[in-house]
Protein backbone atom coordinates (compact mmCIF):
# COMPACT_ATOMS: atom_id res chain seq x y z
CA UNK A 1 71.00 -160.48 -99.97
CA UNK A 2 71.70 -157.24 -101.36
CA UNK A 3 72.24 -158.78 -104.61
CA UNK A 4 68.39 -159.80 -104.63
CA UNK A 5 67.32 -156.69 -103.48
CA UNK A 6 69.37 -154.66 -106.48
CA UNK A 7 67.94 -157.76 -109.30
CA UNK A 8 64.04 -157.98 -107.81
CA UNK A 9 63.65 -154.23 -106.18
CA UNK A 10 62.20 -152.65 -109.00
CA UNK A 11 60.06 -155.51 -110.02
CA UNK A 12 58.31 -155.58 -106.35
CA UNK A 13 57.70 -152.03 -106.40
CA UNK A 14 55.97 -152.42 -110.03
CA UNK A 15 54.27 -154.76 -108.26
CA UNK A 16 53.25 -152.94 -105.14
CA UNK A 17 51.68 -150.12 -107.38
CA UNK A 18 50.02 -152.39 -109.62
CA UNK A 19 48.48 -153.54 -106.84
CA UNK A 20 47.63 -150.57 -104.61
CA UNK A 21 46.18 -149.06 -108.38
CA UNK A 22 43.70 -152.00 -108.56
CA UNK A 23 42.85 -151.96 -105.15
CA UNK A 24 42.18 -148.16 -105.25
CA UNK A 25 40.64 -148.46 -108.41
CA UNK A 26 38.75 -151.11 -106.86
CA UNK A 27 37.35 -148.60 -103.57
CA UNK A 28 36.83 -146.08 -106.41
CA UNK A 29 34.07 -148.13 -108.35
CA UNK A 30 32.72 -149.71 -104.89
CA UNK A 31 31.50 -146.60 -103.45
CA UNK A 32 30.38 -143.20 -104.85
CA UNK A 33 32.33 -140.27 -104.34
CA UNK A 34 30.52 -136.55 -105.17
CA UNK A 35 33.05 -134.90 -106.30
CA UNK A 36 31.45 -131.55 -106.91
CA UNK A 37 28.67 -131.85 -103.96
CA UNK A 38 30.51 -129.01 -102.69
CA UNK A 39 29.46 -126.40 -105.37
CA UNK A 40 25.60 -127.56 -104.61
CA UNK A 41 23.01 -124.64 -104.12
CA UNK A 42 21.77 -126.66 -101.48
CA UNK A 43 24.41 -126.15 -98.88
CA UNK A 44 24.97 -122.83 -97.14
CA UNK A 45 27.22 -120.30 -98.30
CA UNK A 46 27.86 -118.54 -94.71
CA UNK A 47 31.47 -120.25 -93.32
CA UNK A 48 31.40 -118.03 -90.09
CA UNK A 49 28.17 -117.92 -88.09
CA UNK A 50 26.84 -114.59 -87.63
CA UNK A 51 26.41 -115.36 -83.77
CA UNK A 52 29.47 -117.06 -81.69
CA UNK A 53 29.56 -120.13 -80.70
CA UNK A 54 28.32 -120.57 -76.81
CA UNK A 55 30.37 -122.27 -74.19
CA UNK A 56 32.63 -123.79 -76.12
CA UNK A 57 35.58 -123.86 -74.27
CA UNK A 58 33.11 -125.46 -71.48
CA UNK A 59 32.35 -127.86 -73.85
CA UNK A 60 35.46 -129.01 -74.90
CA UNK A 61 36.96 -129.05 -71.43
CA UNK A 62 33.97 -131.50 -70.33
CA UNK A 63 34.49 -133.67 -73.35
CA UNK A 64 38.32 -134.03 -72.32
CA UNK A 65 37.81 -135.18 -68.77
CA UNK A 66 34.91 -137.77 -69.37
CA UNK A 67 36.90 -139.05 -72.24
CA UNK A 68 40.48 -139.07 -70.38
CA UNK A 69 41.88 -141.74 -71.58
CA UNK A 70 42.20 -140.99 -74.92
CA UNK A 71 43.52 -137.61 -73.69
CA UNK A 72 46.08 -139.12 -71.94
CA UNK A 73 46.99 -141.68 -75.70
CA UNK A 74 47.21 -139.07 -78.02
CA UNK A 75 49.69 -137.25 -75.42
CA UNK A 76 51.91 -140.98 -74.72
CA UNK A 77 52.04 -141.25 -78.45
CA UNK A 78 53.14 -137.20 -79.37
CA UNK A 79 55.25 -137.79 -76.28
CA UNK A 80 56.49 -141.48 -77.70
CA UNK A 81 56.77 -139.66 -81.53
CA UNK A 82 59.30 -137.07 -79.66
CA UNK A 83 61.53 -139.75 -78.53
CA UNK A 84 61.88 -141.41 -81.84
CA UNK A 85 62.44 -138.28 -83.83
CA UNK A 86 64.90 -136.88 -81.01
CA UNK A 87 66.95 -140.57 -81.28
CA UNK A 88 67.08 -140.39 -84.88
CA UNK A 89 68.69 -136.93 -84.66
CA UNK A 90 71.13 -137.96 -82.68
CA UNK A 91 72.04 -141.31 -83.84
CA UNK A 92 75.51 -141.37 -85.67
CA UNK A 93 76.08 -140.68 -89.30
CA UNK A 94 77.25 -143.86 -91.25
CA UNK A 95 79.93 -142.03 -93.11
CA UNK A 96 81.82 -141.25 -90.05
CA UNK A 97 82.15 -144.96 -88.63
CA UNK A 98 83.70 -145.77 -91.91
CA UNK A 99 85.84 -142.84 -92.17
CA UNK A 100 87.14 -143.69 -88.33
């Protein structure tokens, strides 16, 4: 198996970015991208409102206890990502089973 893997490795990653080029490339021509938009005279050159922002922290408190659930994913899956990085930490080198 590893034998394939060494002879047809490089030749499926040509292939992959061939691939993810043309489909990119692909996106690219599909759909219009402004790419200097952001230099327009139209838009506003203030970043920072001049007055603060009112009740936001209301706001934001309301919108995460109508909308709960999705509170409670993105906290099972940064809880769940913890795991996963904490077991690959700990899991054992491979040098030192073959050295044992």
């Amino acid at each position: 198996m590893s034998n394939k893997i060494e002879k047809y490795g490089p030749i499926e990653a040509i292939y992959l970015i061939v691939a993810l080029l043309i489909v990119f490339a692909m996106i690219f021509l599909e759909f219009s991208y402004p790419a200097f938009e952001f230099v327009s005279s139209r838009l506003p050159r203030i970043l920072i409102p001049l007055e603060p922002f009112n009740d936001i922290a209301n706001k934001a408190s309301r919108f995460l206890w109508e909308h709960r659930a999705l509170d409670l994913t993105i906290q099972a899956f940064v809880i769940f990502t913890a795991v996963i990085c904490c077991l690959a930490l700990l899991k054992p080198d491979e040098r030192e089973e073959e050295e044992i």
